[in-house]
N, C-alpha and C. Protein backbone atom coordinates (compact mmCIF):
# COMPACT_ATOMS: atom_id res chain seq x y z
N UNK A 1 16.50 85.30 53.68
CA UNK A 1 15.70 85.27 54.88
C UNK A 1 15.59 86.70 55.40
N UNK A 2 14.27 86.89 55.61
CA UNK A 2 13.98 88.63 56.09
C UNK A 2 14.48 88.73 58.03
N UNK A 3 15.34 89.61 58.12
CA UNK A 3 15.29 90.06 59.13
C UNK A 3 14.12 90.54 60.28
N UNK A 4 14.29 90.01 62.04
CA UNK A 4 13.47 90.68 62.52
C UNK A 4 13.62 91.27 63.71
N UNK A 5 13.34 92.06 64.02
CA UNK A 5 13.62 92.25 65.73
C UNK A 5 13.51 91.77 66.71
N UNK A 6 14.19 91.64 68.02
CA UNK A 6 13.54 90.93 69.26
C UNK A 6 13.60 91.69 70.30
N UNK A 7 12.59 91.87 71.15
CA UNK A 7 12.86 93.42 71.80
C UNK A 7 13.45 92.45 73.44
N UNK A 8 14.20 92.25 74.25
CA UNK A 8 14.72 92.18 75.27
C UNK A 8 15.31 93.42 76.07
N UNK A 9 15.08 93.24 76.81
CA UNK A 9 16.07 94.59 78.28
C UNK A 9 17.72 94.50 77.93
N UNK A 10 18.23 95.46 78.48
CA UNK A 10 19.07 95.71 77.97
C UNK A 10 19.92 94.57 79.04
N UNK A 11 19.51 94.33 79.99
CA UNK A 11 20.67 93.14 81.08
C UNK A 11 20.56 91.87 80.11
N UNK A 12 19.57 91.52 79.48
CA UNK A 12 19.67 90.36 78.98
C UNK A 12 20.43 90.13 77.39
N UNK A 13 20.07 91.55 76.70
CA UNK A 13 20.73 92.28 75.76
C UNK A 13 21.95 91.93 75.78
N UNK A 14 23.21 92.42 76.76
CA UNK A 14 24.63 92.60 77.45
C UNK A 14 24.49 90.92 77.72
N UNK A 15 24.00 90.11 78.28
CA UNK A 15 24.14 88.63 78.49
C UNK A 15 24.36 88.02 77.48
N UNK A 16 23.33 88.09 76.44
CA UNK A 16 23.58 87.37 75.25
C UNK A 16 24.78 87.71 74.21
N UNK A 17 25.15 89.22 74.47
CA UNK A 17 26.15 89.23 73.44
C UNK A 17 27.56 88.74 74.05
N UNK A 18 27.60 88.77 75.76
CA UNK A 18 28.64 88.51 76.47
C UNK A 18 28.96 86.72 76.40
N UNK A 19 27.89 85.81 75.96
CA UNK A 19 28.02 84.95 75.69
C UNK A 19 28.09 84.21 74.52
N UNK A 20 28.16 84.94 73.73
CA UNK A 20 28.23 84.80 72.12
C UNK A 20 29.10 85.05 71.89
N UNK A 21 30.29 86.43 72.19
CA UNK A 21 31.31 86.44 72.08
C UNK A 21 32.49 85.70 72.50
N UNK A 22 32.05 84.87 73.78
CA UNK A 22 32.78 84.17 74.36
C UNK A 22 33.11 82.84 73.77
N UNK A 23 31.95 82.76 73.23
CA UNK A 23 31.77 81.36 71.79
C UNK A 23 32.28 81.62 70.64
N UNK A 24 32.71 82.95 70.49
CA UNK A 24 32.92 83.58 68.97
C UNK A 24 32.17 83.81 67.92
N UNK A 25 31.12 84.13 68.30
CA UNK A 25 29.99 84.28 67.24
C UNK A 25 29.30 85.81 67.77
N UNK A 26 28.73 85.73 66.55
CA UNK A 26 27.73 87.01 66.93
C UNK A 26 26.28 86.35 67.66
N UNK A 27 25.66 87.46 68.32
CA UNK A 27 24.45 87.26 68.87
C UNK A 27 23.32 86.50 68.06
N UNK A 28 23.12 86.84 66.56
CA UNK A 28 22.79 86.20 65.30
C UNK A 28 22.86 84.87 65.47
N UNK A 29 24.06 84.40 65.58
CA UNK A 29 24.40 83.30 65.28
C UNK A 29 24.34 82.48 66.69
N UNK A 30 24.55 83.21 67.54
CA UNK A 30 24.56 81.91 68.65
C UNK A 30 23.09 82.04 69.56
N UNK A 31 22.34 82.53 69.15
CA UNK A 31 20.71 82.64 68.98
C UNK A 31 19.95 81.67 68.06
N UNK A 32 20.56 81.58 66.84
CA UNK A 32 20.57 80.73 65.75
C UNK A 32 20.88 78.93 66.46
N UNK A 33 22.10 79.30 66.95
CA UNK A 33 22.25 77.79 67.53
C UNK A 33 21.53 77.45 68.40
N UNK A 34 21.24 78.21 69.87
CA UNK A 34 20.24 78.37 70.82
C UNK A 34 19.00 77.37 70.21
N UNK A 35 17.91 78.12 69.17
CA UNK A 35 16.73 78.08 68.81
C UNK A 35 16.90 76.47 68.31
N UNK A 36 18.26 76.12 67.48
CA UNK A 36 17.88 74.63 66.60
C UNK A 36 18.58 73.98 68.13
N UNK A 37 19.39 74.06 69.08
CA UNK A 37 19.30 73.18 70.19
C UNK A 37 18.40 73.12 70.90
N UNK A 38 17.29 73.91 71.06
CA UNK A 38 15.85 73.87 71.89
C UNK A 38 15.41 73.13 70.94
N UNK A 39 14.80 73.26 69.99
CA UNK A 39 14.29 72.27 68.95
C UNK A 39 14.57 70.64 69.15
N UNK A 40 15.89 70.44 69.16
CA UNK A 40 16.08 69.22 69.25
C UNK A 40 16.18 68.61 70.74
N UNK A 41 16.29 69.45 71.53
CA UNK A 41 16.01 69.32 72.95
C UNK A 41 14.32 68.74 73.39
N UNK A 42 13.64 69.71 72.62
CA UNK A 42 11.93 69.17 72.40
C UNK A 42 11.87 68.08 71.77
N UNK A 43 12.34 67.68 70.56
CA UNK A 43 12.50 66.53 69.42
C UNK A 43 12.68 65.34 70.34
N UNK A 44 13.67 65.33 71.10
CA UNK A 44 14.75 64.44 72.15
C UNK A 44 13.64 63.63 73.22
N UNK A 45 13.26 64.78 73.99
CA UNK A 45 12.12 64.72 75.08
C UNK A 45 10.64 63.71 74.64
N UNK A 46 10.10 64.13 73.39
CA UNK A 46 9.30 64.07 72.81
C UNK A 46 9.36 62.20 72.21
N UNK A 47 10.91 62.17 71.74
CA UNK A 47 11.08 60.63 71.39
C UNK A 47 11.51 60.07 72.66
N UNK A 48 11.70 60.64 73.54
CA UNK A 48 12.47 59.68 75.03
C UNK A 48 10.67 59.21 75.30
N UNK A 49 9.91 60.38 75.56
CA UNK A 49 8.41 59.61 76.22
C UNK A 49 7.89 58.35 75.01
N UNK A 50 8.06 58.89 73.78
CA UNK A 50 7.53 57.49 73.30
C UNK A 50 7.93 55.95 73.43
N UNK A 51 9.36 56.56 73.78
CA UNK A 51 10.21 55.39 73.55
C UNK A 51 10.39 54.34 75.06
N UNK A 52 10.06 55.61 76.15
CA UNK A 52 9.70 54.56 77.43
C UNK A 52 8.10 54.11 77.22
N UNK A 53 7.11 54.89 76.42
CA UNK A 53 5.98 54.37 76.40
C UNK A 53 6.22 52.83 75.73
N UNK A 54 6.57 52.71 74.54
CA UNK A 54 6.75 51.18 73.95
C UNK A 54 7.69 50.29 74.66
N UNK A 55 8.34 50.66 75.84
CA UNK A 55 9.64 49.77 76.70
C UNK A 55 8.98 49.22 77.21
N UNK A 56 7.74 50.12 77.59
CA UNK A 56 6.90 49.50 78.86
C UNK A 56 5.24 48.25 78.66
N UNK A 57 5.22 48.24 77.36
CA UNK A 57 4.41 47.18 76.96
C UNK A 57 5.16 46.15 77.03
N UNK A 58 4.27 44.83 77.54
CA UNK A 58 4.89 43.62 78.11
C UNK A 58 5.48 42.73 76.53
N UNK A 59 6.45 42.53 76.08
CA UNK A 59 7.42 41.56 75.21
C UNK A 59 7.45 42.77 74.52
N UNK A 60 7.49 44.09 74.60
CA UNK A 60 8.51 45.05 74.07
C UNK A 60 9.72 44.47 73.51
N UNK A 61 10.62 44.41 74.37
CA UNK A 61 11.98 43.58 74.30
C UNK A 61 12.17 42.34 73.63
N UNK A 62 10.90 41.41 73.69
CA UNK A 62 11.43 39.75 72.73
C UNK A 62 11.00 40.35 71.49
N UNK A 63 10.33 40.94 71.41
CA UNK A 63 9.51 41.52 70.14
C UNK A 63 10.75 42.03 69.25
N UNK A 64 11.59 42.85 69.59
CA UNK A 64 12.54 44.02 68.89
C UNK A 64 13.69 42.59 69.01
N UNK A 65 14.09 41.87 70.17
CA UNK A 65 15.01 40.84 69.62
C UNK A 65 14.92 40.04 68.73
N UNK A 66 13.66 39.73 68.46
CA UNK A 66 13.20 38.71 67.22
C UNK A 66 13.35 38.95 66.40
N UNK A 67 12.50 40.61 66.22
CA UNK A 67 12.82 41.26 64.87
C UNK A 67 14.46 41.41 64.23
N UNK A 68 14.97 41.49 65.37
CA UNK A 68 16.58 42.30 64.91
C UNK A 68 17.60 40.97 65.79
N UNK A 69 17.82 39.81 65.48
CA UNK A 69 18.06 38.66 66.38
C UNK A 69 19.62 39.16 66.07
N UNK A 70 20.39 39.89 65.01
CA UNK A 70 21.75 40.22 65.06
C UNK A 70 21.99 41.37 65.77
N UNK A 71 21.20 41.83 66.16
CA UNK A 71 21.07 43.34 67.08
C UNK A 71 21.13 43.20 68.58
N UNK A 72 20.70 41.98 68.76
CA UNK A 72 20.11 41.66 70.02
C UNK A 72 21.48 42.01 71.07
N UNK A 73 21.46 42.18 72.26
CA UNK A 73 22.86 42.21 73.16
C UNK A 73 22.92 40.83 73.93
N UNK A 74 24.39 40.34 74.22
CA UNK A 74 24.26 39.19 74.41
C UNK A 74 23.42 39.16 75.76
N UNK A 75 22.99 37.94 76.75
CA UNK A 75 22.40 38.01 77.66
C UNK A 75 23.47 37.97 79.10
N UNK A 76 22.89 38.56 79.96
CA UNK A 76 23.82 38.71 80.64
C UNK A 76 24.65 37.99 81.58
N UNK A 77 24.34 36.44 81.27
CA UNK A 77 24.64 35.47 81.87
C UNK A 77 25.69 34.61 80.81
N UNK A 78 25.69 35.05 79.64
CA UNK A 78 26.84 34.73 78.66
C UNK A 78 28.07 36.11 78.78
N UNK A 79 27.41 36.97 79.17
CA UNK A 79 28.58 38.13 79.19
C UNK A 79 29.27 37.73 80.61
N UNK A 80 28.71 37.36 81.80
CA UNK A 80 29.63 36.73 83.00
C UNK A 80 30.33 35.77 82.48
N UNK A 81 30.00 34.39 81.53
CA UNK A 81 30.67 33.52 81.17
C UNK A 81 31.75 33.91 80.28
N UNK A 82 31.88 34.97 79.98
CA UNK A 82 32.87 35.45 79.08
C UNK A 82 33.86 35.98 79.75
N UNK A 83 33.63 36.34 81.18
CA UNK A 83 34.43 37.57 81.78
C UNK A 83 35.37 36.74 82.43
């Protein structure tokens, strides 16, 4: 993988390495982690809206219990009868 530059000020420069070291890594590397946790931070966001979009169509829920009837959680009027 080719190397590249990133031009930042020097306060933010001194931030990032002051917090990289504190993690034990080099700036490299905890830049590296940074970039794939934003990634999946977007990824995350991105499946949360779809996933309230399909919650919110009406038999969402009997639909996915039917499909998956061993998946299902018990109802919550058998989980009081249990308690």
């Amino acid at each position: 993988m080719a190397d590249t530059t990133v031009k930042v000020d020097t306060a933010t420069r001194d931030r990032l390495a002051a917090v990289a070291a504190a993690r034990g890594k080099s700036v490299r590397a905890f830049l590296a982690d940074v970039a794939l946790q934003e990634e999946n931070q977007l990824r995350l966001s991105t499946a949360t809206e779809v996933f309230r979009e399909v919650t919110r169509r009406p038999g969402a829920a009997e639909a996915f219990d039917a499909a998956f009837p061993d998946e299902a959680p018990a109802s919550q009027d058998a989980a009081r009868r249990a308690a």
